[in-house]
Protein backbone atom coordinates (compact mmCIF):
# COMPACT_ATOMS: atom_id res chain seq x y z
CA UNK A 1 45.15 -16.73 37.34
CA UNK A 2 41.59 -15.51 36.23
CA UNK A 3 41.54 -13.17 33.31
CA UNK A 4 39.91 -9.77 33.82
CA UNK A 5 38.21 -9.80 30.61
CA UNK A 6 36.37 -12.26 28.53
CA UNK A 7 35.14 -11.35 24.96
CA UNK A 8 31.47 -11.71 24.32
CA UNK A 9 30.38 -12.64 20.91
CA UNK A 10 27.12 -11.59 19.50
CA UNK A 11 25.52 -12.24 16.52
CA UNK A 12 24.91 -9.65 13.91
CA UNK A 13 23.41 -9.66 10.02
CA UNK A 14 23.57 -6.93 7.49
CA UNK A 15 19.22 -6.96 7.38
CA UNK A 16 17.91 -3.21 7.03
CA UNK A 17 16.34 -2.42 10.72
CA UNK A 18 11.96 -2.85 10.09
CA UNK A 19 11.17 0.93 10.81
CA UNK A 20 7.41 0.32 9.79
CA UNK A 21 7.78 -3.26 12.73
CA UNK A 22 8.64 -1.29 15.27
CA UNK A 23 5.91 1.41 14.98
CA UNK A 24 3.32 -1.58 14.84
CA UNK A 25 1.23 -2.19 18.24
CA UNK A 26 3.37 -4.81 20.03
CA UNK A 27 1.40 -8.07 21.24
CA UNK A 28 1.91 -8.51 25.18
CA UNK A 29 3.33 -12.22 26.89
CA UNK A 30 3.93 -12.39 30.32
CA UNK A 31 6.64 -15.25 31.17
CA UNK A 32 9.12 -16.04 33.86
CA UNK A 33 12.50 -17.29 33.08
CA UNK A 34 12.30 -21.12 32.07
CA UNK A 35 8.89 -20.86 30.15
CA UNK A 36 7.79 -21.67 27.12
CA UNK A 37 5.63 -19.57 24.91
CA UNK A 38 3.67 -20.47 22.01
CA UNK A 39 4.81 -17.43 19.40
CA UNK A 40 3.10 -16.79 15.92
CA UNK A 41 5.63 -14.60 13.67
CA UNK A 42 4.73 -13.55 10.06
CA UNK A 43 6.94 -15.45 7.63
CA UNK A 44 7.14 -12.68 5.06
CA UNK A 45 7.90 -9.97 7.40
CA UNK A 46 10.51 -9.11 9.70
CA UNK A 47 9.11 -9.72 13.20
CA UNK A 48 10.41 -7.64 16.77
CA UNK A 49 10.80 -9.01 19.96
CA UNK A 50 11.79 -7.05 22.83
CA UNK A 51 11.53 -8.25 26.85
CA UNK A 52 11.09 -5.15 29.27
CA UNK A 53 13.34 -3.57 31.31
CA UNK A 54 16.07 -5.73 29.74
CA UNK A 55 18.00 -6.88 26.34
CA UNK A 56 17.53 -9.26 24.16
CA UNK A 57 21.68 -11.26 23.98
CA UNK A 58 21.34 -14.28 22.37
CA UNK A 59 18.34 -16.25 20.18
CA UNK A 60 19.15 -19.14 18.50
CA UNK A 61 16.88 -20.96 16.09
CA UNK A 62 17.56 -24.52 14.37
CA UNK A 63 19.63 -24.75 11.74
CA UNK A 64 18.19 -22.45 8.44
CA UNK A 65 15.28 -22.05 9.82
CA UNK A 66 15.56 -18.14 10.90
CA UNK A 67 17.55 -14.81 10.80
CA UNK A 68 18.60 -12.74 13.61
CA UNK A 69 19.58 -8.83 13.23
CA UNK A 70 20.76 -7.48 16.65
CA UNK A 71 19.94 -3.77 16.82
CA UNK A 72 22.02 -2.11 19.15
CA UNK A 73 20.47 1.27 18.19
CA UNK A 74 17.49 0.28 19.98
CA UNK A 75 17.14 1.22 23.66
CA UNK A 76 14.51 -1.61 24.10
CA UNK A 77 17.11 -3.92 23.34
CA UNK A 78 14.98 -5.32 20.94
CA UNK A 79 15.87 -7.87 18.11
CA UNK A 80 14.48 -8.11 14.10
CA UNK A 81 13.82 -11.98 13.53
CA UNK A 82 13.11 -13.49 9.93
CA UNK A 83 11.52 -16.84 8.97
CA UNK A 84 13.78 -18.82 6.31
CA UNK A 85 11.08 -21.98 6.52
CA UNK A 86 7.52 -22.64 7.00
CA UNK A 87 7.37 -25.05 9.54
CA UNK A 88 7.27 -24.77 13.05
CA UNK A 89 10.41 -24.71 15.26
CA UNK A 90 11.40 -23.88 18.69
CA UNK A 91 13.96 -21.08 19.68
CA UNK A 92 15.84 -20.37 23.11
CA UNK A 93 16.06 -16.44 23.70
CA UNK A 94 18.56 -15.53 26.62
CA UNK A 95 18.47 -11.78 27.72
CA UNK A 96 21.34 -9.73 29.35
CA UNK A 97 19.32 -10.38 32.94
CA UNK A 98 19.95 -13.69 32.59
CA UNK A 99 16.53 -15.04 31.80
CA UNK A 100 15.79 -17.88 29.63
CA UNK A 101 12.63 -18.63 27.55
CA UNK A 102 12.15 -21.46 25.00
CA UNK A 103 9.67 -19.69 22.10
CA UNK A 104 7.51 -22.68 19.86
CA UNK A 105 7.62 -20.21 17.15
CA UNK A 106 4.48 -21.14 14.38
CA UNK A 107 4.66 -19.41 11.27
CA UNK A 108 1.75 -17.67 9.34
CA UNK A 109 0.00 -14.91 8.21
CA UNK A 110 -0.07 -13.05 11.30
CA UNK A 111 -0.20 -8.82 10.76
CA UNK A 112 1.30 -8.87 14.15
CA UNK A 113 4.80 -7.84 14.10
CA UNK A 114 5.85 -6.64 17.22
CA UNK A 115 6.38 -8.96 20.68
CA UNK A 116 6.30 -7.51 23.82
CA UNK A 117 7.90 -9.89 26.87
CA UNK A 118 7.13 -8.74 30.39
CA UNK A 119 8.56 -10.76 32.83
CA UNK A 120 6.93 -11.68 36.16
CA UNK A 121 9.95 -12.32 37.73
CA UNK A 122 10.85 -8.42 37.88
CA UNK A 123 13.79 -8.90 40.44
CA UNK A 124 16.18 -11.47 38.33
CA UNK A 125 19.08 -11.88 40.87
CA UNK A 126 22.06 -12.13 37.95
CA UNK A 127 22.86 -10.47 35.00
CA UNK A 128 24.59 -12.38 32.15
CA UNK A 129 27.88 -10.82 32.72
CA UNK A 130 27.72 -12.61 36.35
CA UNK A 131 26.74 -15.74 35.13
CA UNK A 132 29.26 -15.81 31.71
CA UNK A 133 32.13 -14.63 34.56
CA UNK A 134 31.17 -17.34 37.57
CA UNK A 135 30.94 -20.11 34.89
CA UNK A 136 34.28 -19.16 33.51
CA UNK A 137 35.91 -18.98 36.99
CA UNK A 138 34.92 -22.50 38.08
CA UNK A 139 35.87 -23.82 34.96
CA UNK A 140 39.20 -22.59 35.31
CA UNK A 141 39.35 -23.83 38.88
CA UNK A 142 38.97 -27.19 37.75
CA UNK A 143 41.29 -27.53 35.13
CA UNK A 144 43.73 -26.33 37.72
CA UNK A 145 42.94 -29.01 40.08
CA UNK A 146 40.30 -27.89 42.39
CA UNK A 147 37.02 -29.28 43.13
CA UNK A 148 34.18 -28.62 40.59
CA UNK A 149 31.60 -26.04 42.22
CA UNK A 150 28.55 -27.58 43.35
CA UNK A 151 26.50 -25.75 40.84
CA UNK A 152 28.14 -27.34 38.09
CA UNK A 153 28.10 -30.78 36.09
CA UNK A 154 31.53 -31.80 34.39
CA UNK A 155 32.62 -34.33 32.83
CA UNK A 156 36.19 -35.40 31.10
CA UNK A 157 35.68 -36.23 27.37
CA UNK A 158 37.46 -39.49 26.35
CA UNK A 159 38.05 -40.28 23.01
CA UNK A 160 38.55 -37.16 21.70
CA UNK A 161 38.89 -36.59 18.23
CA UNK A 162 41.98 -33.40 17.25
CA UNK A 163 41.16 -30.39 15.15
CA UNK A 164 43.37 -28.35 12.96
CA UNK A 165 42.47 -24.82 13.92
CA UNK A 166 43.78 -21.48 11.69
CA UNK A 167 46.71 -23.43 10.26
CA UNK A 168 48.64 -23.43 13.23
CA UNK A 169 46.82 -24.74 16.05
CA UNK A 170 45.36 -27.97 17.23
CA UNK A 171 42.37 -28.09 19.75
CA UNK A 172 41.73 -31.24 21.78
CA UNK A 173 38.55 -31.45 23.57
CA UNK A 174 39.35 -31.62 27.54
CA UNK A 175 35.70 -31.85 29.84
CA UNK A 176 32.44 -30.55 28.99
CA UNK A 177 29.98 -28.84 31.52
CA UNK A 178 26.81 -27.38 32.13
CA UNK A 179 25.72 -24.53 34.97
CA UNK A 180 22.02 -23.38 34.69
CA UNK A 181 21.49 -22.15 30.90
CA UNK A 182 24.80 -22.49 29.81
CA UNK A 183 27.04 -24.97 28.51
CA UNK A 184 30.52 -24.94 28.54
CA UNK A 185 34.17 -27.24 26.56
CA UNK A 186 37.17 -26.84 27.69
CA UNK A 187 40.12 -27.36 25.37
CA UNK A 188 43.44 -27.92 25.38
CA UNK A 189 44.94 -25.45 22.48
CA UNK A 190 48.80 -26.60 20.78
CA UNK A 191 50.73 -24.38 19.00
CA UNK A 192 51.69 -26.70 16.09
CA UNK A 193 54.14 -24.12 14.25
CA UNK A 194 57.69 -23.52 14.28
CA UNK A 195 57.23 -20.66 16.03
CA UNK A 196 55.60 -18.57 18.38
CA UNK A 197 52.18 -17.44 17.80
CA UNK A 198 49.64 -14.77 19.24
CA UNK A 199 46.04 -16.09 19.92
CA UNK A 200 43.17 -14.57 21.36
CA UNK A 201 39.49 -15.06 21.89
CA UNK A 202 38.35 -13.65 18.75
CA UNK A 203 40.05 -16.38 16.98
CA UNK A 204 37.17 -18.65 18.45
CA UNK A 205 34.41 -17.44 16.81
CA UNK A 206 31.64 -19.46 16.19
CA UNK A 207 27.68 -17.82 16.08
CA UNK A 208 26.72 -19.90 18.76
CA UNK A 209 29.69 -18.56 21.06
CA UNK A 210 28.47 -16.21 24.25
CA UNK A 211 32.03 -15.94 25.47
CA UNK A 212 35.43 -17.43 25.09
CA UNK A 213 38.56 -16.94 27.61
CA UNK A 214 42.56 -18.23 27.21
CA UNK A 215 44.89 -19.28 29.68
CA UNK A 216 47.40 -17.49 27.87
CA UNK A 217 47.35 -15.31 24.67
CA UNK A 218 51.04 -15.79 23.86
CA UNK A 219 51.86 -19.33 22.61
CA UNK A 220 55.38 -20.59 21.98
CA UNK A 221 56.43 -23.49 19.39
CA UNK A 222 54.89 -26.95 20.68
CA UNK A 223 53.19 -25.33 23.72
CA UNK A 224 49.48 -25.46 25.14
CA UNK A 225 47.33 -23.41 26.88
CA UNK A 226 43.58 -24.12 27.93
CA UNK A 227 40.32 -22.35 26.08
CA UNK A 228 37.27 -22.15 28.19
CA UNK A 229 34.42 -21.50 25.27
CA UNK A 230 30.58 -20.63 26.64
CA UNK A 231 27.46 -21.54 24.91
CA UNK A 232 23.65 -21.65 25.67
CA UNK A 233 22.30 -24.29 26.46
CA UNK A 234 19.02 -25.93 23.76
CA UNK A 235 17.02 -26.14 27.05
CA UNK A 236 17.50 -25.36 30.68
CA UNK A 237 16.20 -28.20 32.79
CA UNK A 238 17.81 -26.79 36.16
């Protein structure tokens, strides 16, 4: 049966909000979903991005090299990113639309600290929700049996290496997959105690996480249940 809820994760930092940033004139770049855009962001200063007309969900950098502060405050939907390193890098923003954009992010000197993103492709046809929820769905089709959809690549993982989880759980990788932007691992979740135990999505967590979704939520002694846990993508090639 298909949950009615799935618990998106989002990150957040403690990073005081750049009142002074978002004041600043805001540099214009148009973009459809699936470019790439050639960014410069001031390493000393906190730099805002914001895309029109939607929100700013998810931007992930490598590793070290930036901080994010969500700012749900904002109507713009808007984001405060930092520089941790001086070389160049390349980010993947994902927006509540749907829309994906890789930004080659070069850091210097810049006094511009505002981004404006308009898109050109005003009438996106999915919002994140629909995509997180679809993905979800055929995932959970499949591990029940049922042909994979056609708009999504699957594949069993062999080999699979068990990992203690909370102290009373092991997780066994099942199939990875991929639909548009985002990635997707099923796993197979054993309650390893002596007794029953309550899990739920939160207990997933990770920074990269979108969305995670259980089977069940109520997990007797030496039982399993299946955990469908949603990522983006580095880079959308569909």
């Amino acid at each position: 049966m298909i949950p009615h809820t799935i618990s998106f994760v989002l990150l957040s930092m403690s990073l005081n909000t750049a009142l002074a940033s978002s004041a600043s004139p805001a540099q214009p770049h148009l973009f459809v979903s699936g470019d790439t855009v050639t960014l410069e962001l001031n390493q000393r200063s906190l730099n805002r991005l914001y895309v029109d007309n939607d929100k700013i969900l998810n931007l992930t950098c490598p590793t070290h090299q930036c901080e994010v502060v969500q700012n749900p405050s904002d109507q713009a939907g808007s984001i405060l990113l930092g520089l941790s390193e001086p070389h160049p890098f390349t980010a993947h923003l994902f927006t509540e639309q749907g829309r994906l954009l890789a930004l080659k992010v070069q850091p210097s000197d810049t006094t511009t600290r505002v981004h404006r993103f308009i898109p050109g492709d005003a009438s996106h046809p999915q919002t994140l929700n629909t995509r997180i929820l679809g993905f979800v769905k055929d995932l959970m089709h499949w591990s029940s049996g049922e042909e994979p959809s056609v708009s999504m690549t699957i594949a069993r993982v062999t080999h699979a290496s068990v990992m203690a989880h909370r102290g009373d759980l092991e997780l066994t990788p099942v199939a990875v997959a991929r639909q548009g932007p985002l990635s997707g691992i099923i796993y197979e979740v054993l309650n390893t105690s002596e007794g029953p135990t309550s899990i739920s999505n939160r207990d997933f967590y990770s920074p990269s996480a979108l969305a995670a979704s259980l089977d069940r939520n109520e997990l007797p002694a030496g039982e399993r249940t299946r955990l469908y846990l949603i990522t983006l993508r580095a880079k959308s090639h569909d």
